[in-house]
C-alpha atoms as a PDB file:
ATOM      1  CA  UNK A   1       9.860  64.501   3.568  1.00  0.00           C
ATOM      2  CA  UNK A   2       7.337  66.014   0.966  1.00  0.00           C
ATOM      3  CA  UNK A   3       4.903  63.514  -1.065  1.00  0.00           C
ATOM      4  CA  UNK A   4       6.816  65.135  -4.116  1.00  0.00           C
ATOM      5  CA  UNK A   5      10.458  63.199  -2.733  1.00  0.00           C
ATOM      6  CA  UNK A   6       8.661  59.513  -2.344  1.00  0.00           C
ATOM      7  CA  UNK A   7       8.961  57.836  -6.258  1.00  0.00           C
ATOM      8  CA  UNK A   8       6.058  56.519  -7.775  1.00  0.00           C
ATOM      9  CA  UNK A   9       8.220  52.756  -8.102  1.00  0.00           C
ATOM     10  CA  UNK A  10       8.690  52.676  -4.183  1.00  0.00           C
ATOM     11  CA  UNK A  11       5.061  53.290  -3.149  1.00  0.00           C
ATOM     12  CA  UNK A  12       4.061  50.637  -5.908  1.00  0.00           C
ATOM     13  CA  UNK A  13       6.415  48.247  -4.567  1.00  0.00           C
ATOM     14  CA  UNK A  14       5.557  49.173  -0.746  1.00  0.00           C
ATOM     15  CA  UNK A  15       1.851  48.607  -2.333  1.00  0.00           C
ATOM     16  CA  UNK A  16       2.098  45.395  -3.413  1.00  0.00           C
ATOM     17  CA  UNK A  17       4.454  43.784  -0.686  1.00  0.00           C
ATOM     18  CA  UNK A  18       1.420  45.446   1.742  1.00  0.00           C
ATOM     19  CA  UNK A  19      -1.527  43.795  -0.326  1.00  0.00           C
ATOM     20  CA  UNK A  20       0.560  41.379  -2.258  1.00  0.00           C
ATOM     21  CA  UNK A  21       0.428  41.450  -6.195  1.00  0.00           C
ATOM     22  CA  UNK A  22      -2.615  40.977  -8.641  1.00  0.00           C
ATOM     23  CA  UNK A  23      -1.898  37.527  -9.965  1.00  0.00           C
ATOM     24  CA  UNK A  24       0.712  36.281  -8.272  1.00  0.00           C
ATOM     25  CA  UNK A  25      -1.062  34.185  -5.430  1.00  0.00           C
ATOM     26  CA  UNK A  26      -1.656  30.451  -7.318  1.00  0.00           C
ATOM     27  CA  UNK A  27      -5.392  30.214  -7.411  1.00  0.00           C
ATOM     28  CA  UNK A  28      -6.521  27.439  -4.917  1.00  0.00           C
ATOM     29  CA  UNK A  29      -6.278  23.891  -6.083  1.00  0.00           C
ATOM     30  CA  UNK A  30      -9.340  21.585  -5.251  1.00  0.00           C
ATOM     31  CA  UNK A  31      -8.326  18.280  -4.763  1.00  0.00           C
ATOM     32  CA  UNK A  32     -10.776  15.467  -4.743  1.00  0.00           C
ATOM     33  CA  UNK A  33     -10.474  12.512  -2.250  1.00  0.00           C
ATOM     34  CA  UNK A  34      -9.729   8.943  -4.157  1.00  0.00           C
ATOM     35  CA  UNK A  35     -12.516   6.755  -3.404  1.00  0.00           C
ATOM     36  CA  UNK A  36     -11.915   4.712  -0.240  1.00  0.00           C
ATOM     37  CA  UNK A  37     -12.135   1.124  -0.056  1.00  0.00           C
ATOM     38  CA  UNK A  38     -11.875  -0.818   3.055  1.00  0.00           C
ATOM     39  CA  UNK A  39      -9.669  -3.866   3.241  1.00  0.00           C
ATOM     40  CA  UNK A  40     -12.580  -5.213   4.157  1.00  0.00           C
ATOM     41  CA  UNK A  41     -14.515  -4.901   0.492  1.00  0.00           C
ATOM     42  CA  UNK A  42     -12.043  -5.843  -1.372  1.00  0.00           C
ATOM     43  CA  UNK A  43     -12.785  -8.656  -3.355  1.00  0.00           C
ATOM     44  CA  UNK A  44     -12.484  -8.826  -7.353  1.00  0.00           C
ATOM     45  CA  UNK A  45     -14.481  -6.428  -7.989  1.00  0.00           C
ATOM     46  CA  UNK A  46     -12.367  -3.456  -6.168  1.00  0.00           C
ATOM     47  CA  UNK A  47      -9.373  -5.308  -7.269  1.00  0.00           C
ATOM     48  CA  UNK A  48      -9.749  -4.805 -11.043  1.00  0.00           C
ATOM     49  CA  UNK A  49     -11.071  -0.968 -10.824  1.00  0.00           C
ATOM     50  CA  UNK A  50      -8.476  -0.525  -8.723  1.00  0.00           C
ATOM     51  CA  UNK A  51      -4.861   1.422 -10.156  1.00  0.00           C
ATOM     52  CA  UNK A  52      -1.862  -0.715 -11.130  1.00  0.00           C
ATOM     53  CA  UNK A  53       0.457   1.469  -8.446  1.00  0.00           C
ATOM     54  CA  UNK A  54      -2.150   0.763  -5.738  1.00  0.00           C
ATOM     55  CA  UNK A  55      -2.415  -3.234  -6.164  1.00  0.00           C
ATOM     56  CA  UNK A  56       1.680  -2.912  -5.755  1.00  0.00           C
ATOM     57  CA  UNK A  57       1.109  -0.520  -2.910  1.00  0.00           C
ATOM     58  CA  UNK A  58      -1.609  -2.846  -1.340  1.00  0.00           C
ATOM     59  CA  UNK A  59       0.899  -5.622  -1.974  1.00  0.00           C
ATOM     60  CA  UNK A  60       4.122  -4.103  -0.364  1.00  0.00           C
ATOM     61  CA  UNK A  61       1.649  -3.043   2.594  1.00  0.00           C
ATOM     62  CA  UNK A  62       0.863  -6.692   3.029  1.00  0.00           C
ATOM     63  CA  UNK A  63       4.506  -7.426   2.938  1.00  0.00           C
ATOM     64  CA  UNK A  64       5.800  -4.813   5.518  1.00  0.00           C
ATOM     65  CA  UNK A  65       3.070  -6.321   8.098  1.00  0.00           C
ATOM     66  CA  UNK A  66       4.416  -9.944   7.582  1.00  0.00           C
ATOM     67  CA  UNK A  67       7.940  -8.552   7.720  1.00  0.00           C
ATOM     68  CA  UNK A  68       7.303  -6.765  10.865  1.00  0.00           C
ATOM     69  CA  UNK A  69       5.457  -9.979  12.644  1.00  0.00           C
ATOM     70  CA  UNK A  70       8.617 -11.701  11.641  1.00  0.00           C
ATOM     71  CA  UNK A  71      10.779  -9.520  12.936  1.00  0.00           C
ATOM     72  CA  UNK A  72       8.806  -9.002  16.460  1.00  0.00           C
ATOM     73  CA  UNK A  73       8.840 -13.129  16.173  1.00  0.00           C
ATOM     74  CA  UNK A  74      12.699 -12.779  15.803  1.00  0.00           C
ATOM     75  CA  UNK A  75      13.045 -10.542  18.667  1.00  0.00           C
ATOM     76  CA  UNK A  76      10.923 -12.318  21.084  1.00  0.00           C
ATOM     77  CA  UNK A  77      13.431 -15.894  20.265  1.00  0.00           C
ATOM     78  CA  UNK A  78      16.393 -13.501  20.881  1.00  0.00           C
ATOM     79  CA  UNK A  79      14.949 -13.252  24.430  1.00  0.00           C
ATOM     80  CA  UNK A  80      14.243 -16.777  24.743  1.00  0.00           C
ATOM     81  CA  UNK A  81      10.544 -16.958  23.820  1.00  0.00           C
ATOM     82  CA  UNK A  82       8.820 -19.531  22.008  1.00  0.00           C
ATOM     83  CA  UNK A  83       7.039 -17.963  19.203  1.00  0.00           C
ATOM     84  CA  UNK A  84       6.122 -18.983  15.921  1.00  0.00           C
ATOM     85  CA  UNK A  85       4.315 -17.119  12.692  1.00  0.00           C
ATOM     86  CA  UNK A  86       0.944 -16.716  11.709  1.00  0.00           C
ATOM     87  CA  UNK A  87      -0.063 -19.820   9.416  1.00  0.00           C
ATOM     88  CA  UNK A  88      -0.428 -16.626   7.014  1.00  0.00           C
ATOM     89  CA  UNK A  89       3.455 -15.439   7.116  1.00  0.00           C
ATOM     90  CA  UNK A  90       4.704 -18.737   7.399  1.00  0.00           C
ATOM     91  CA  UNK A  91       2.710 -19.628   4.176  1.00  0.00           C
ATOM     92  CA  UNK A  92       4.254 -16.346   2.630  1.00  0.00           C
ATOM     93  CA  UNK A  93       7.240 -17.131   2.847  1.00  0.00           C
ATOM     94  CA  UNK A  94       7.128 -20.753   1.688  1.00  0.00           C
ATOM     95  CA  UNK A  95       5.096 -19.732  -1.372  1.00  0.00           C
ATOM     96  CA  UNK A  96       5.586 -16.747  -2.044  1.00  0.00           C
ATOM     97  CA  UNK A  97       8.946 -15.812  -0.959  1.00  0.00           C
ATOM     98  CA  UNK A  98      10.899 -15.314  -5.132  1.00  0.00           C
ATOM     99  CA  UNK A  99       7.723 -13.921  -6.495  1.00  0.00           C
ATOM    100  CA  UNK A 100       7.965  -9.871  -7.035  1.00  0.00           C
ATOM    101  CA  UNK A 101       5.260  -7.930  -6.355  1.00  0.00           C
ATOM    102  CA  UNK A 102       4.085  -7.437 -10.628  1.00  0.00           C
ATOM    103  CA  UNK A 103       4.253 -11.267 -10.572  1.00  0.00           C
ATOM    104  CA  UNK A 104       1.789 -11.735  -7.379  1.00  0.00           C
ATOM    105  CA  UNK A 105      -0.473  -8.833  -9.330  1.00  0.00           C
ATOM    106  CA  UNK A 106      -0.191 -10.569 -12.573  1.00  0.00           C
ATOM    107  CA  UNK A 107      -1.068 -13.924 -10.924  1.00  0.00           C
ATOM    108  CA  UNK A 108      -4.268 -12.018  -9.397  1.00  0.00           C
ATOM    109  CA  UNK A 109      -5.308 -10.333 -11.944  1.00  0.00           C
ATOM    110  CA  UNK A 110      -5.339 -13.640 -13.971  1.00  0.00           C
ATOM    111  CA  UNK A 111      -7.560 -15.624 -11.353  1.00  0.00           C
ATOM    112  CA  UNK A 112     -10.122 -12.802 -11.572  1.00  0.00           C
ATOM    113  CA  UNK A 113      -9.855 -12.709 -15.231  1.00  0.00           C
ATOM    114  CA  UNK A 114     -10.278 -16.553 -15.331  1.00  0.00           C
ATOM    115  CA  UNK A 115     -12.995 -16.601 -12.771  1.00  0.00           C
ATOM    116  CA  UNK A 116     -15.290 -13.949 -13.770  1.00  0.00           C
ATOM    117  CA  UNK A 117     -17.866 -16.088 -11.216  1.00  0.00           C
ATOM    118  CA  UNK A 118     -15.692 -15.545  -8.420  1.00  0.00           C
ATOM    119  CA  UNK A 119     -14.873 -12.148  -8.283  1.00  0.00           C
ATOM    120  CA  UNK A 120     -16.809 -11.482  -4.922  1.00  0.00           C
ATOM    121  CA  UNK A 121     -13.430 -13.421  -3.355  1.00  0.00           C
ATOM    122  CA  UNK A 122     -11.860 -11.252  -0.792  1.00  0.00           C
ATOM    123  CA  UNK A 123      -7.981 -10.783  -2.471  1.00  0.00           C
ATOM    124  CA  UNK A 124      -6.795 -12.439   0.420  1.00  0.00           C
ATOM    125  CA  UNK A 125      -9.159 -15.738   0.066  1.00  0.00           C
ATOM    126  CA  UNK A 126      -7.866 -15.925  -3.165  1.00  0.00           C
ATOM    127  CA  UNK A 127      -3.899 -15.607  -2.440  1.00  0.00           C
ATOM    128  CA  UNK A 128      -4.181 -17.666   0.093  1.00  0.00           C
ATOM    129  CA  UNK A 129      -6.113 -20.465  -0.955  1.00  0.00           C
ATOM    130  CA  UNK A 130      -4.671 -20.238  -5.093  1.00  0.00           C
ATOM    131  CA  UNK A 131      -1.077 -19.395  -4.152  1.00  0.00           C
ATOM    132  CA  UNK A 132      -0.197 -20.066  -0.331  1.00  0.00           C
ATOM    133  CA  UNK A 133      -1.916 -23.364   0.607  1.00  0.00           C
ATOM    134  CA  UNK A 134      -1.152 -25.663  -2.403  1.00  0.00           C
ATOM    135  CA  UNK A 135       2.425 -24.431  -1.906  1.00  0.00           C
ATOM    136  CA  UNK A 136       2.267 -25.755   2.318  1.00  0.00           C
ATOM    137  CA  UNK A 137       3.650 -29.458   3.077  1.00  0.00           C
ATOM    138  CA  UNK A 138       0.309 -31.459   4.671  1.00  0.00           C
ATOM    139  CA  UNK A 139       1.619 -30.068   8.073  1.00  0.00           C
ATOM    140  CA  UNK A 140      -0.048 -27.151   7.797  1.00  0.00           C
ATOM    141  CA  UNK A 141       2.701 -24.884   6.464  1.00  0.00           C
ATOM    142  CA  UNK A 142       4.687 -25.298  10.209  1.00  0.00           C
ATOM    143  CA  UNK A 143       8.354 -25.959   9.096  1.00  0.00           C
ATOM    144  CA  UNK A 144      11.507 -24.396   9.259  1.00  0.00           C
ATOM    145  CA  UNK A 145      10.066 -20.962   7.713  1.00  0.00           C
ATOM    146  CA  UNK A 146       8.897 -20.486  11.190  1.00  0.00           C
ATOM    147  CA  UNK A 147      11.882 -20.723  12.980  1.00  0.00           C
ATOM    148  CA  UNK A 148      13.536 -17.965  10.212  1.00  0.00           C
END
């Protein structure tokens, strides 16, 4: 085969699947890291700067770790174990157990707002000692919740 019988479209096309096409490679996309915050930092302060998604997401995180010590609790009765919750998921669930998620981040985002002083509260100090512990019969919070 002569260099005359090879068509100028086929060694374009053989060019550019060889060395791929001018332009059609997406340019690299530089992605910057969010800013990480440590459970343990975050107070008020964190809480407000952070996104409305991420106080849900924190939220729903806090619920799938109480749901999962409820459900190893469950488990472990099933096998004839005595095991109760944390005084933190027991409280939960008394407390807390109609609110939705906006309502817990509304009723956060309120307690910073009305306690500008106080916004070096971990999130956690402030759930549990605004919205679990006033809920929790003077036993401590150990009643039939447990047992669930």
């Amino acid at each position: 085969m002569s260099l005359k019988a090879v068509h100028p479209v086929t060694v374009a096309l053989a060019l550019a699947l060889t060395f791929g096409a001018v332009g059609c490679r997406p340019a690299p996309v530089t992605v910057a890291a969010p800013p990480q915050t440590s459970v343990a930092s975050l107070d008020g302060f964190a809480w407000e700067t952070s996104a409305p998604q991420s106080k849900l997401d924190f939220l729903l995180g806090v619920e799938c770790a109480l749901a999962m010590e409820s459900a190893l609790a469950q488990a472990a009765r099933e096998k004839g174990e005595t095991v109760s919750l944390s005084l933190f998921a027991n409280g939960w669930q008394i407390a807390l157990r109609d609110a939705t998620r906006p309502e817990l981040v509304r009723r956060i985002d309120e307690f910073y707002y009305r306690n500008p002083d106080q916004k070096n509260r971990h999130v956690f100090d402030v759930i549990w000692t605004e919205m679990v512990a006033p809920a929790l019969p003077a036993s401590g919070g150990q009643t039939e919740a447990a047992e669930r």
